[in-house]
Each structure stands twice: as C-alpha cells, then as structure tokens.
N, C-alpha and C. Protein backbone atom coordinates (compact mmCIF):
# COMPACT_ATOMS: atom_id res chain seq x y z
N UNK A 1 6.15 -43.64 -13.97
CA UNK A 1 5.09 -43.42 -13.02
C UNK A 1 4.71 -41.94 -13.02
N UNK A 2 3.19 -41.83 -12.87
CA UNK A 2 3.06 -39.97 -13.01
C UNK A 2 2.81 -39.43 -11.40
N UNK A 3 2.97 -38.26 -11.02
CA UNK A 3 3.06 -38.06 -10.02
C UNK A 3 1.92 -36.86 -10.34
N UNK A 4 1.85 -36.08 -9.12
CA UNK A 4 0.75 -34.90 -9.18
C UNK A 4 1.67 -33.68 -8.97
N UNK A 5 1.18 -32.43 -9.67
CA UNK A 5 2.26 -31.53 -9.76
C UNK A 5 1.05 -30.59 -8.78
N UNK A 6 2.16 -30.30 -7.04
CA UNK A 6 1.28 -29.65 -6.21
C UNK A 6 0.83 -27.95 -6.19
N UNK A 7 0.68 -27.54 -7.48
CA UNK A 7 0.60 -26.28 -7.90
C UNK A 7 -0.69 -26.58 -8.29
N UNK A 8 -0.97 -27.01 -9.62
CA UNK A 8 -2.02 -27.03 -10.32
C UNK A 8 -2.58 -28.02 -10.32
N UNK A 9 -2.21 -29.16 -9.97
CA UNK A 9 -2.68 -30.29 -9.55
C UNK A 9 -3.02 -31.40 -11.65
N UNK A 10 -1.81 -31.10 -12.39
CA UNK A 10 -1.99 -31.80 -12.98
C UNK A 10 -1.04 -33.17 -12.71
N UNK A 11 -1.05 -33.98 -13.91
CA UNK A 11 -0.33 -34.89 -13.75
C UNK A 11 0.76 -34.77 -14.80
N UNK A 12 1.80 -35.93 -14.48
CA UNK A 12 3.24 -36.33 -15.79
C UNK A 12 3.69 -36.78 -15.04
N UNK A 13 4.67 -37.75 -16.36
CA UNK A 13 5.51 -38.76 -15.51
C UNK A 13 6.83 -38.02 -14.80
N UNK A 14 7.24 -38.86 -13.83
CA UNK A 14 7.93 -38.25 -12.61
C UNK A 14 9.55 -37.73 -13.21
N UNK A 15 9.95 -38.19 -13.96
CA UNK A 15 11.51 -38.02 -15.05
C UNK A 15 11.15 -36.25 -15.46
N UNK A 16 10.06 -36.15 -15.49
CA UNK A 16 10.15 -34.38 -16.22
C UNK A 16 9.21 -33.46 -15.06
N UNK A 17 8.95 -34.04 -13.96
CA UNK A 17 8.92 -32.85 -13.08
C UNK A 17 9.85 -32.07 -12.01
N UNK A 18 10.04 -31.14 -11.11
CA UNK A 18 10.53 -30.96 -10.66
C UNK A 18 10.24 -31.25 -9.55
N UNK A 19 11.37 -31.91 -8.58
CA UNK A 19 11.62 -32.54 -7.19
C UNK A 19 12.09 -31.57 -6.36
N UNK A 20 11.06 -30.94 -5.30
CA UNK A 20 11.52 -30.00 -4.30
C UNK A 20 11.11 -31.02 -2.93
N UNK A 21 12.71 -31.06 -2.79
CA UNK A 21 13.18 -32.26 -1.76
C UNK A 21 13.19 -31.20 -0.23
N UNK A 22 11.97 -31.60 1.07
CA UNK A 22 11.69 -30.91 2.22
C UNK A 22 11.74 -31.77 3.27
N UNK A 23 10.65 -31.51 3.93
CA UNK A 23 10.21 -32.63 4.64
C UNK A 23 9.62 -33.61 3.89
N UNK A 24 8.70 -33.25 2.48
CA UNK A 24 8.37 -34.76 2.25
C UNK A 24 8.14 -33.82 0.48
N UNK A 25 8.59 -34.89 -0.47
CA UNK A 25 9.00 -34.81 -1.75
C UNK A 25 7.72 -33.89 -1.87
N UNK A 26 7.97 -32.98 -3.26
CA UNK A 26 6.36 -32.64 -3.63
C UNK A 26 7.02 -32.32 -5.13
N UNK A 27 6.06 -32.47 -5.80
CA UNK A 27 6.86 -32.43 -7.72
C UNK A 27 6.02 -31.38 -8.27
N UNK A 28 6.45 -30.39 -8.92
CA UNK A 28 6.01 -29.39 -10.01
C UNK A 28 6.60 -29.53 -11.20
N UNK A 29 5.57 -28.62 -12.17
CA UNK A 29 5.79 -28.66 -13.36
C UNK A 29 6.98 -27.82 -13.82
N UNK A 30 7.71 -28.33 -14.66
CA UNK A 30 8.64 -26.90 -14.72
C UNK A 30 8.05 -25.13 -14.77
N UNK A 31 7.04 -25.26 -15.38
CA UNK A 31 6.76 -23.67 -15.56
C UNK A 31 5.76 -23.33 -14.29
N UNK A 32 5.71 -24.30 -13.07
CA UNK A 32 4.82 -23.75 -12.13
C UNK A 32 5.48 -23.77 -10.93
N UNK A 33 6.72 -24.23 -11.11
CA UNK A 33 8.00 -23.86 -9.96
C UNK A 33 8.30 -22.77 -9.47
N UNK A 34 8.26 -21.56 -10.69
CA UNK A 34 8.66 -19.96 -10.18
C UNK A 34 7.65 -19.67 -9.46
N UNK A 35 6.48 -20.29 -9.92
CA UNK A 35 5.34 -19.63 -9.43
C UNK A 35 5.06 -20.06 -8.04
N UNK A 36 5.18 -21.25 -7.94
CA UNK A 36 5.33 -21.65 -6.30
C UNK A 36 6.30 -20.83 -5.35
N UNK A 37 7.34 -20.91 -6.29
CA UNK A 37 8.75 -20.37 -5.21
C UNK A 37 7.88 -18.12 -5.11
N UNK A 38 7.44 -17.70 -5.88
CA UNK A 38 6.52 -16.19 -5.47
C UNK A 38 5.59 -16.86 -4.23
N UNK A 39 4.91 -17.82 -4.22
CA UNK A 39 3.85 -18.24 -3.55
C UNK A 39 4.29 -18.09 -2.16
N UNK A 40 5.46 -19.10 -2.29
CA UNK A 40 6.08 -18.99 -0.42
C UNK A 40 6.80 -17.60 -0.53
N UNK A 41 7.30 -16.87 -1.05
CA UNK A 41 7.76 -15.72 -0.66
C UNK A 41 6.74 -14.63 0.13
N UNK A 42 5.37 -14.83 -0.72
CA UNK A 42 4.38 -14.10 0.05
C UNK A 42 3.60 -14.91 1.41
N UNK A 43 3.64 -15.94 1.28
CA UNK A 43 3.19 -16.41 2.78
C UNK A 43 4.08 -16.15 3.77
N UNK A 44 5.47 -15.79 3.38
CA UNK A 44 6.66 -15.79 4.58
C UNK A 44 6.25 -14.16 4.50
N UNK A 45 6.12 -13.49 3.56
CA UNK A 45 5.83 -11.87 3.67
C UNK A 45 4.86 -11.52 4.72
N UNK A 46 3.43 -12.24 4.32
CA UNK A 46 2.23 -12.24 5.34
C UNK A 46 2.58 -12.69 6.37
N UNK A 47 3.44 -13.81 6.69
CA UNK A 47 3.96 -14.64 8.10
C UNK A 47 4.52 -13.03 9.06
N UNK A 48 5.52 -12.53 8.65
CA UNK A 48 6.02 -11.09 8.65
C UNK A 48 5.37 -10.20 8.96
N UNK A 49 3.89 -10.06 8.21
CA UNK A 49 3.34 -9.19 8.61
C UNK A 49 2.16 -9.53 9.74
N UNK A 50 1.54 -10.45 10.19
CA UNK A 50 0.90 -11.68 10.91
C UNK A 50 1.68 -11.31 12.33
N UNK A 51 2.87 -11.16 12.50
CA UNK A 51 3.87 -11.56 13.85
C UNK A 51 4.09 -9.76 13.77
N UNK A 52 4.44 -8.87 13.04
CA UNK A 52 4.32 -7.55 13.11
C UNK A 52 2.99 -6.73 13.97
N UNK A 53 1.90 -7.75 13.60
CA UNK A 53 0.54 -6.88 14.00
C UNK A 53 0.30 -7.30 15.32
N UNK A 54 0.60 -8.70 15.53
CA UNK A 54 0.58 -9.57 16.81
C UNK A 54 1.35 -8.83 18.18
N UNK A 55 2.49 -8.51 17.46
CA UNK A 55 3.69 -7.74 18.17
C UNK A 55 3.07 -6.10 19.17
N UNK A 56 2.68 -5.91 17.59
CA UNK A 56 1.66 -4.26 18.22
C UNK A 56 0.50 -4.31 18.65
N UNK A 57 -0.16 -4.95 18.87
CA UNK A 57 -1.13 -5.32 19.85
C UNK A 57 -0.71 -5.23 21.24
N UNK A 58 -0.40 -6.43 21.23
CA UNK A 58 0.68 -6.65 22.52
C UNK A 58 1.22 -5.29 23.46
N UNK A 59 1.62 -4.82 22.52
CA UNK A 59 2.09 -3.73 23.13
C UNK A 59 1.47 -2.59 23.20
N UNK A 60 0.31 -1.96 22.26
CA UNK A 60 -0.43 -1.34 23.00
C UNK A 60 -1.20 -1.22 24.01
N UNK A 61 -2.26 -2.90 24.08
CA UNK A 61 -2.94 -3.37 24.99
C UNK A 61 -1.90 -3.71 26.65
N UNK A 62 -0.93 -3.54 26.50
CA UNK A 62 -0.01 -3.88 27.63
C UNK A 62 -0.31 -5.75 27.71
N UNK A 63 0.04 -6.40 27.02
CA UNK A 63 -0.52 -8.29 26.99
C UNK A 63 1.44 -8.99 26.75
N UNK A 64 1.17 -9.97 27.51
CA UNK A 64 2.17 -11.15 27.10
C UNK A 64 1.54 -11.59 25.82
N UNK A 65 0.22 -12.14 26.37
CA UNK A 65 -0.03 -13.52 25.57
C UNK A 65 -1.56 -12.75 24.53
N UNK A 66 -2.15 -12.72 23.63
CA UNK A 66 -2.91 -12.40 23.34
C UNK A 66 -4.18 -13.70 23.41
N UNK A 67 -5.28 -13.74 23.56
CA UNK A 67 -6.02 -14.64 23.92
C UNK A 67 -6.33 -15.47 22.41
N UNK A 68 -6.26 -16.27 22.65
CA UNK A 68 -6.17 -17.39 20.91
C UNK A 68 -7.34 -16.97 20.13
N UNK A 69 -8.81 -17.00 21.38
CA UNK A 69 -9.78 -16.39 20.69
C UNK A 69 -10.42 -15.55 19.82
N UNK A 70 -9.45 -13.84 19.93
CA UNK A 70 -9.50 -13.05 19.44
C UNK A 70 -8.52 -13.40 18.16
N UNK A 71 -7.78 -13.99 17.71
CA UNK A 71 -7.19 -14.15 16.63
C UNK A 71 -8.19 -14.51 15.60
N UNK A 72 -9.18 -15.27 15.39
CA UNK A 72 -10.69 -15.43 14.88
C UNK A 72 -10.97 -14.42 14.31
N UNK A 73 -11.18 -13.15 15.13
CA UNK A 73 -11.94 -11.65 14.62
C UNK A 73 -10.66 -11.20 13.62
N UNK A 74 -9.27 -10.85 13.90
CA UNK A 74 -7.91 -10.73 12.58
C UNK A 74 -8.26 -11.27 11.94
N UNK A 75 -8.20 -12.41 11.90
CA UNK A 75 -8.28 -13.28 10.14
C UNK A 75 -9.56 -13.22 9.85
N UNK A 76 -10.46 -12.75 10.17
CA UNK A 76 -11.89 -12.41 9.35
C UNK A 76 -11.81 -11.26 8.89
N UNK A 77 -11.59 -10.07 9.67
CA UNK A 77 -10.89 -9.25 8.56
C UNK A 77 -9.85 -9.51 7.47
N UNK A 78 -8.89 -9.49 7.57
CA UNK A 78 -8.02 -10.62 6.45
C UNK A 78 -8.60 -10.96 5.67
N UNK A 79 -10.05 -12.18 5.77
CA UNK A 79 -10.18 -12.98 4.96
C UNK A 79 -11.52 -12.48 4.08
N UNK A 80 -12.00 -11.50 4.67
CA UNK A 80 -13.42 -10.40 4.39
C UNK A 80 -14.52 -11.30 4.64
N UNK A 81 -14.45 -12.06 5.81
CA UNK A 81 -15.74 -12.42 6.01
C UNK A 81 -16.61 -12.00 7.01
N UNK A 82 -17.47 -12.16 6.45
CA UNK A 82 -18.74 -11.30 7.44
C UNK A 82 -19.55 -11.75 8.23
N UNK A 83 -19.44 -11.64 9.43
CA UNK A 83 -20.16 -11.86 11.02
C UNK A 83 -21.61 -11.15 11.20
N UNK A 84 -22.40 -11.11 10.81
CA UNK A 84 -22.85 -10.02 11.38
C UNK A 84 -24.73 -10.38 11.72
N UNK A 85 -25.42 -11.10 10.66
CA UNK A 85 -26.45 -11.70 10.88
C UNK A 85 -26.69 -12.39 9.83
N UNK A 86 -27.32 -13.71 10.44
CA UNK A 86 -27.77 -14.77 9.30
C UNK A 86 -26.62 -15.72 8.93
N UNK A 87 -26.30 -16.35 8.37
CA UNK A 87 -25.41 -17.71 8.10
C UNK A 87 -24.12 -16.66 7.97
N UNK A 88 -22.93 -17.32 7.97
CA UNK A 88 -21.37 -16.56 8.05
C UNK A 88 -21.16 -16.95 6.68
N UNK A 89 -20.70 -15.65 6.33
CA UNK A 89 -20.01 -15.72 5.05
C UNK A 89 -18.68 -15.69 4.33
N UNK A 90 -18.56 -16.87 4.82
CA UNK A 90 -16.69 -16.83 4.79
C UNK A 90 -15.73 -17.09 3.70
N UNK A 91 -14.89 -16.10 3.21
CA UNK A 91 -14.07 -15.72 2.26
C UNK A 91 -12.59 -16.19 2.48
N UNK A 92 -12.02 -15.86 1.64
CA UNK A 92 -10.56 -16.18 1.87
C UNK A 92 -9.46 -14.92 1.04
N UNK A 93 -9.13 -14.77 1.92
CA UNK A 93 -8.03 -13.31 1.44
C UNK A 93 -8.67 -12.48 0.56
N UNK A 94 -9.83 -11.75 1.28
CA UNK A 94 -10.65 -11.02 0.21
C UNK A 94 -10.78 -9.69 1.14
N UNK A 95 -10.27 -9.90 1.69
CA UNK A 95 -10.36 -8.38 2.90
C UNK A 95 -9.32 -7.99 2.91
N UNK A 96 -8.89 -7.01 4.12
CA UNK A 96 -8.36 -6.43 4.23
C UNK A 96 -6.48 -6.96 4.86
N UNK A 97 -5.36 -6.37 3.79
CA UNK A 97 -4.39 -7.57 4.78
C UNK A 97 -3.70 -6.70 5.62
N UNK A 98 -2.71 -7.55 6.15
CA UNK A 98 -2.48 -7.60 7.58
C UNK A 98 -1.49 -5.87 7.73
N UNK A 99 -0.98 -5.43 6.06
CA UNK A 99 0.00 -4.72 6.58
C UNK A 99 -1.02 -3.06 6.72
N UNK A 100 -2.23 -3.21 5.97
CA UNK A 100 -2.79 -1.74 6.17
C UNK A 100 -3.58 -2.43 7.88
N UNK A 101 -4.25 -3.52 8.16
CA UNK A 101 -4.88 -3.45 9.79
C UNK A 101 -3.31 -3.30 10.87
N UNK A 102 -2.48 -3.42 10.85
CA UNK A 102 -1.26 -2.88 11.38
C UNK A 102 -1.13 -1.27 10.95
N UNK A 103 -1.35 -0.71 10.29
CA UNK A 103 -1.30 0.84 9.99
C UNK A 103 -2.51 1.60 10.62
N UNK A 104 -3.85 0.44 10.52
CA UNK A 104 -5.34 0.77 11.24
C UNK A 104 -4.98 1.14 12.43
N UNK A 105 -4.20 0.05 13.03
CA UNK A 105 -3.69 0.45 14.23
C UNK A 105 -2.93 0.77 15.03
N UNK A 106 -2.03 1.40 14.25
CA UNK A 106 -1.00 2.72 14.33
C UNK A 106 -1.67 3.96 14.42
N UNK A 107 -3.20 3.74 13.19
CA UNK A 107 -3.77 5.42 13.23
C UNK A 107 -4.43 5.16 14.73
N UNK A 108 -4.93 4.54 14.96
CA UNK A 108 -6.04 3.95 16.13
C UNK A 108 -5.31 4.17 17.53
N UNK A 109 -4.34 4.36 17.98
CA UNK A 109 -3.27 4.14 18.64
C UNK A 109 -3.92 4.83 20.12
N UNK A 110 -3.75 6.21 19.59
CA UNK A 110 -4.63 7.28 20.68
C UNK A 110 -5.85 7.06 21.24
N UNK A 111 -6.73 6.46 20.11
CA UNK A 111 -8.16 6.39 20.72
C UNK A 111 -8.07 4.61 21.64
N UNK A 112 -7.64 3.97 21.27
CA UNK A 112 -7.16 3.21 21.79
C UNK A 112 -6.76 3.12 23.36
N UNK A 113 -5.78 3.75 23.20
CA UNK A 113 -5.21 4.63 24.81
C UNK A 113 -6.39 5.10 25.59
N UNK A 114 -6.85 6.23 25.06
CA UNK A 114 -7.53 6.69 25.67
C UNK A 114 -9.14 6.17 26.18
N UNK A 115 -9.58 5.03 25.41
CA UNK A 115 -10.95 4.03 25.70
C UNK A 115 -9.65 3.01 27.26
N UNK A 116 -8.91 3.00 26.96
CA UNK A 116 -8.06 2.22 28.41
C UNK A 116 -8.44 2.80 29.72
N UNK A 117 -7.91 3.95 29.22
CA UNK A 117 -8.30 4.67 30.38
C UNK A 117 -9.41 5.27 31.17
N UNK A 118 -10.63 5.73 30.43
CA UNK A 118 -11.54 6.39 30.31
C UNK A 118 -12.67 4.89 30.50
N UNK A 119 -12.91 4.24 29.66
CA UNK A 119 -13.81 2.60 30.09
C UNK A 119 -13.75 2.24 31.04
N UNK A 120 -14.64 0.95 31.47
CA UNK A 120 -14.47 0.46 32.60
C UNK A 120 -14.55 -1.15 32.33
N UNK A 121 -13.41 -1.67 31.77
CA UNK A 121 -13.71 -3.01 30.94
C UNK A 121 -13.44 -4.48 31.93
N UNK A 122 -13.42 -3.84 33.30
CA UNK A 122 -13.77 -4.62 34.40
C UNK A 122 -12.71 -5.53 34.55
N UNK A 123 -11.51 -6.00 34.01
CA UNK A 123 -10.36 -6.45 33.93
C UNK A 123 -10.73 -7.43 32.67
N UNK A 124 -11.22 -7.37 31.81
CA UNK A 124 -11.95 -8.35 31.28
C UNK A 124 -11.29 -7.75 29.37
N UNK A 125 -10.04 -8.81 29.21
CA UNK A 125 -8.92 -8.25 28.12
C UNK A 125 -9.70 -9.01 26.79
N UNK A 126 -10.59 -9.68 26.50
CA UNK A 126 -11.33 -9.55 25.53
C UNK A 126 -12.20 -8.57 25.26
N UNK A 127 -12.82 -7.83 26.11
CA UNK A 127 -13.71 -7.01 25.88
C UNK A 127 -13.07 -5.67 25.21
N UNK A 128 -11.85 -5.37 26.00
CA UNK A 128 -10.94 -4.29 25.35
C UNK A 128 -10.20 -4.70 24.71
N UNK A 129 -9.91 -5.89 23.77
CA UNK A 129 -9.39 -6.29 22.66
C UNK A 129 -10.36 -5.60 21.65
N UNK A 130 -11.37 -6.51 21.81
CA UNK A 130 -12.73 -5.87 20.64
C UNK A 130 -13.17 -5.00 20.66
N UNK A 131 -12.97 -3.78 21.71
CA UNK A 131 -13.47 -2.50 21.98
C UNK A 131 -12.60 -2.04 20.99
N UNK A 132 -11.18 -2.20 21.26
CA UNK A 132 -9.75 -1.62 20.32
C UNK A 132 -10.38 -1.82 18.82
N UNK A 133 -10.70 -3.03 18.51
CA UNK A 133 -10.93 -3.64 16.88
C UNK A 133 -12.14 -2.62 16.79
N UNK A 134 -12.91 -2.50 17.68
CA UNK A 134 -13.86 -1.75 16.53
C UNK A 134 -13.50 -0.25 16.03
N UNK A 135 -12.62 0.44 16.67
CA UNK A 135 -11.86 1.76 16.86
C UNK A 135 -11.18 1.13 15.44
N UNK A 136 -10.58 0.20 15.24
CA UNK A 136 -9.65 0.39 14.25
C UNK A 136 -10.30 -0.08 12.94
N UNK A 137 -11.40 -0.67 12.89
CA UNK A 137 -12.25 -0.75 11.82
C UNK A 137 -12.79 0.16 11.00
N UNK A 138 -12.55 0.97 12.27
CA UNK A 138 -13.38 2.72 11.64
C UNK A 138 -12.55 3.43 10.71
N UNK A 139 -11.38 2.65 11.35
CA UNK A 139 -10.12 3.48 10.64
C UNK A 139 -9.69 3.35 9.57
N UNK A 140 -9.93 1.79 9.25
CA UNK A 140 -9.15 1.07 8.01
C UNK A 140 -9.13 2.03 6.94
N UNK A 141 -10.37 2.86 6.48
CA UNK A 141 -10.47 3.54 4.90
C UNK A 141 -9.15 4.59 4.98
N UNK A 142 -9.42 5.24 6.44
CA UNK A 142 -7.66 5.85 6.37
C UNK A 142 -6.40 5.04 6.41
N UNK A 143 -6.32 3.80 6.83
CA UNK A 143 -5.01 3.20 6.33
C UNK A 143 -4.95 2.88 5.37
N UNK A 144 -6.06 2.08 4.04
CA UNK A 144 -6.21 1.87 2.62
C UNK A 144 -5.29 3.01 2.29
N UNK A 145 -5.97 4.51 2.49
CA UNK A 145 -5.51 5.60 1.40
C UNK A 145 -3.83 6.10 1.62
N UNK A 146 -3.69 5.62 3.14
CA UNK A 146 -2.02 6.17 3.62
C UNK A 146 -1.54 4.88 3.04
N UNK A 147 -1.50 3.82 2.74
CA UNK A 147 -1.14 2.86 2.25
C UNK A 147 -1.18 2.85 0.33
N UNK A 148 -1.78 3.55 0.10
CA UNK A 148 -1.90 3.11 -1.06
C UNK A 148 -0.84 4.91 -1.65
N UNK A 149 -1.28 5.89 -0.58
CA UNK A 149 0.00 6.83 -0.62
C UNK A 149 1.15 6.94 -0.65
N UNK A 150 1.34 5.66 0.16
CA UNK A 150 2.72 5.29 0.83
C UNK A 150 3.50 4.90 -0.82
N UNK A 151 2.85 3.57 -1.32
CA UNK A 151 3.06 2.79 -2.39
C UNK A 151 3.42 3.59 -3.64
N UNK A 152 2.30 5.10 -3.93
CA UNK A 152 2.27 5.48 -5.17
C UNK A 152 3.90 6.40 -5.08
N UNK A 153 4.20 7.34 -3.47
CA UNK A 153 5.42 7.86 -3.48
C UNK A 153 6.90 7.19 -3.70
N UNK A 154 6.16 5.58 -3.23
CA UNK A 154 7.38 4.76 -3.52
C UNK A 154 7.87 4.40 -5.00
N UNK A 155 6.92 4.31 -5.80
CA UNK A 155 6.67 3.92 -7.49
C UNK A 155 6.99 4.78 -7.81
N UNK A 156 6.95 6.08 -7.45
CA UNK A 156 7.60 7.68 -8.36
C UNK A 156 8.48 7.81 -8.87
N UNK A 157 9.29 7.85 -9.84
CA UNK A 157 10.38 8.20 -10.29
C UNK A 157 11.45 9.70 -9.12
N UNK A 158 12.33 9.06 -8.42
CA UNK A 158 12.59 9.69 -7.25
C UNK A 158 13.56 11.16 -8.38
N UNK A 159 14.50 11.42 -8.98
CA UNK A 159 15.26 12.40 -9.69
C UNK A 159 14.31 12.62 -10.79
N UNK A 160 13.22 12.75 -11.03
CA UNK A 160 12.42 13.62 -12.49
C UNK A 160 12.60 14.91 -12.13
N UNK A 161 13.55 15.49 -13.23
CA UNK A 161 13.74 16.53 -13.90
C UNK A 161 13.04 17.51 -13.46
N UNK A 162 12.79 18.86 -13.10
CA UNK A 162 11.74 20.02 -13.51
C UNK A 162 11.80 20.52 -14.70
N UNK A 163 11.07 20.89 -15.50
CA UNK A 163 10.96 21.69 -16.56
C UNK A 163 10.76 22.90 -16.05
N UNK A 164 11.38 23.56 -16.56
CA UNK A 164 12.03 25.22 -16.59
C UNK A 164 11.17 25.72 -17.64
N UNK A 165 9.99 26.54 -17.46
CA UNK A 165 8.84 27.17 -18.63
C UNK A 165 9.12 28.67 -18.03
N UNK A 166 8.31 29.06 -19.00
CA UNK A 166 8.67 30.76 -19.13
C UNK A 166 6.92 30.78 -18.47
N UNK A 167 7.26 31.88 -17.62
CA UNK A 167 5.96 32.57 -17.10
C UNK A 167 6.03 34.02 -17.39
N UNK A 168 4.33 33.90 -17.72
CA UNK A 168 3.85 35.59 -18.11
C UNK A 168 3.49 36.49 -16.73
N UNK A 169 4.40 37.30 -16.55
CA UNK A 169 4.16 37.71 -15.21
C UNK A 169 3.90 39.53 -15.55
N UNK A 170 2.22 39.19 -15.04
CA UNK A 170 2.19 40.72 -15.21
C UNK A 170 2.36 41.51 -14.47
N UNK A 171 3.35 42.73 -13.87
CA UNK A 171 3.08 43.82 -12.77
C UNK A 171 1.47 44.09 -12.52
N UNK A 172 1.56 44.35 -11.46
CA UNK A 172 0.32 45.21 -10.95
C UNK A 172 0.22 46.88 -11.33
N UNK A 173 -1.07 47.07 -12.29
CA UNK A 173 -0.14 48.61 -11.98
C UNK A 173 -0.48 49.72 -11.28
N UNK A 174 -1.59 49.15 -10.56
CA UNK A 174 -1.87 50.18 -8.95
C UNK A 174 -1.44 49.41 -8.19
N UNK A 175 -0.90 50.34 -7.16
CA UNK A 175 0.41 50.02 -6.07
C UNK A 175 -0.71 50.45 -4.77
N UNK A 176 -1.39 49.50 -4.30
CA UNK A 176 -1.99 49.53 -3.48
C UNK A 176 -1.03 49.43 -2.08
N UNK A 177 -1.06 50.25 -1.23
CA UNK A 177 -0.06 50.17 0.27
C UNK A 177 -1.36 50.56 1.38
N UNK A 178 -0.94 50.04 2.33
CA UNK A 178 -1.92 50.63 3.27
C UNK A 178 -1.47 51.85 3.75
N UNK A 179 0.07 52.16 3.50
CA UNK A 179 0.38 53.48 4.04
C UNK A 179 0.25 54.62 3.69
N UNK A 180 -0.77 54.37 1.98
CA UNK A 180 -1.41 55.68 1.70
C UNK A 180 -2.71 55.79 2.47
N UNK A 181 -3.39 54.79 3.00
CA UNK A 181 -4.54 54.96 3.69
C UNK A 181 -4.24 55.64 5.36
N UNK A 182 -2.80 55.35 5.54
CA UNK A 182 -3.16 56.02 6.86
C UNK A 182 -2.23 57.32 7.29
N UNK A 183 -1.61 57.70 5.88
CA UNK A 183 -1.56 59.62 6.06
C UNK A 183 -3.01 60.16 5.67
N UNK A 184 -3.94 59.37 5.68
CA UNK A 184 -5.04 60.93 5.44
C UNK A 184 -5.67 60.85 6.49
C-alpha cells in the first residue's frame, strides 16, 4: 500500500518509508526525515521566540493578558504583509521575525515609556498597544543591523592571531611645545 510522505507530499509503498509514530502516524521519505526533524526544531525556535516577545510586551505595557486582537498586527509583521490600502497582501514568513521585533522593542523601550506617560490613551490598551507598534516599526532597521551585528561578532573567529608588522615611524623634527610660545 503507498502512503503520502508529509514533507513533500510524494508517494511509496509504506515498507520503505519512515514511521514517525505521535499522535497520529505520518510517513516520510528517508532523505526528507532530517529535513523535517530541522523543520520542527525551528518552529519550536520561533515558538521560543513568539512567547519571548509576548512576555516583553506584557511587561512593558504593564498587561496580564494581551488582547487576542492585537496579535493580528505581530504576525503581519512576521509574515510581511501589508495593511495599508486597497486589497491585503498577505505573505507568509517574508517579514520581519520575531527575534529582531523583540530587539525593536528593547530599542523602543524608552519611547515607549515615555508615550505612557506623556499620551492620553484614555484607558483604552489597544490604542497604546498600536501606539507602542508604531514606535517600534520605526525602529526595526536598527534592530536588523544590531542583529545582524550581533550574528557577524558571533561567526568571528574568537583567538585570531595579530600579526606583528614593522612600522615606519618617522620622528618629528620640529619640536613644537607651547612653552616656547609663552617665554616671549
């Protein structure tokens, strides 16, 4: 009997795929197993980073519960789709992810604070949800570059060597002092 291999969605008979026994059977190909098993490693990564950003919200905005609604506007960033006029243009993981809009709003932190205090958002915690998001939208190009800073210091080879070169070092040979300028 052939079964469907839930990676790529081909088929083969069920004796030569692989059986990842869960809640409910699902069969891969042998060579699309590793690739599944990277697959969930990064959804549990994003899950991670998803409950990280959720977390800091929360706690800047002073919130228990964050309103379900505003979770909509996150994953459109996330997903790079665009709101803005005329039909929605909706993408999928083509924006921005979750661990630089968590750094957005780390940089965002202050201005943040300070629109709390200074606004008058009438008790009304959507309005200063999305007041916050647009502060940190502004920000994102600086979390891209501290993020992508972060990454290149991490990739560095941490013990590279200095090279020891010979420098041509010429004296000066007027001895400029100011303390000949101020005996005359």
């Amino acid at each position: 009997m052939q079964v469907k291999c839930n990676y790529c969605n081909g088929k083969q008979e069920r004796g030569e795929m692989y059986c990842d026994t869960g809640k409910q059977r699902k069969y891969y190909h042998h060579p699309c197993w590793p690739l599944e098993l990277e697959r969930r490693i990064d959804v549990e990564k994003e899950k991670k980073q998803w409950k990280d950003l959720i977390a800091f919200i929360q706690e800047i905005h002073n919130l228990h519960e964050i309103p379900r609604t505003f979770y909509a506007f996150l994953q459109d960033i996330r997903n790079g789709t665009i709101r803005f006029q005329g039909p929605v243009n909706q993408q999928y993981k083509q924006g921005v992810g979750y661990d630089i809009l968590l750094e957005s709003y780390r940089l965002s932190a202050n201005g943040i604070k300070w629109a709390q205090q200074n606004r008058d958002f009438n008790g009304n915690v959507f309005t200063e949800l999305k007041y916050g998001l647009a502060i940190v939208k502004n920000n994102i190009g600086q979390a891209r570059e501290a993020h992508r800073a972060k990454i290149k210091i991490q990739s560095s080879p941490v013990g590279v060597p200095v090279e020891d070169r010979e420098t041509n070092y010429k004296p000066r040979q007027h001895q400029q002092n100011i303390t000949a300028f101020l005996k005359e």
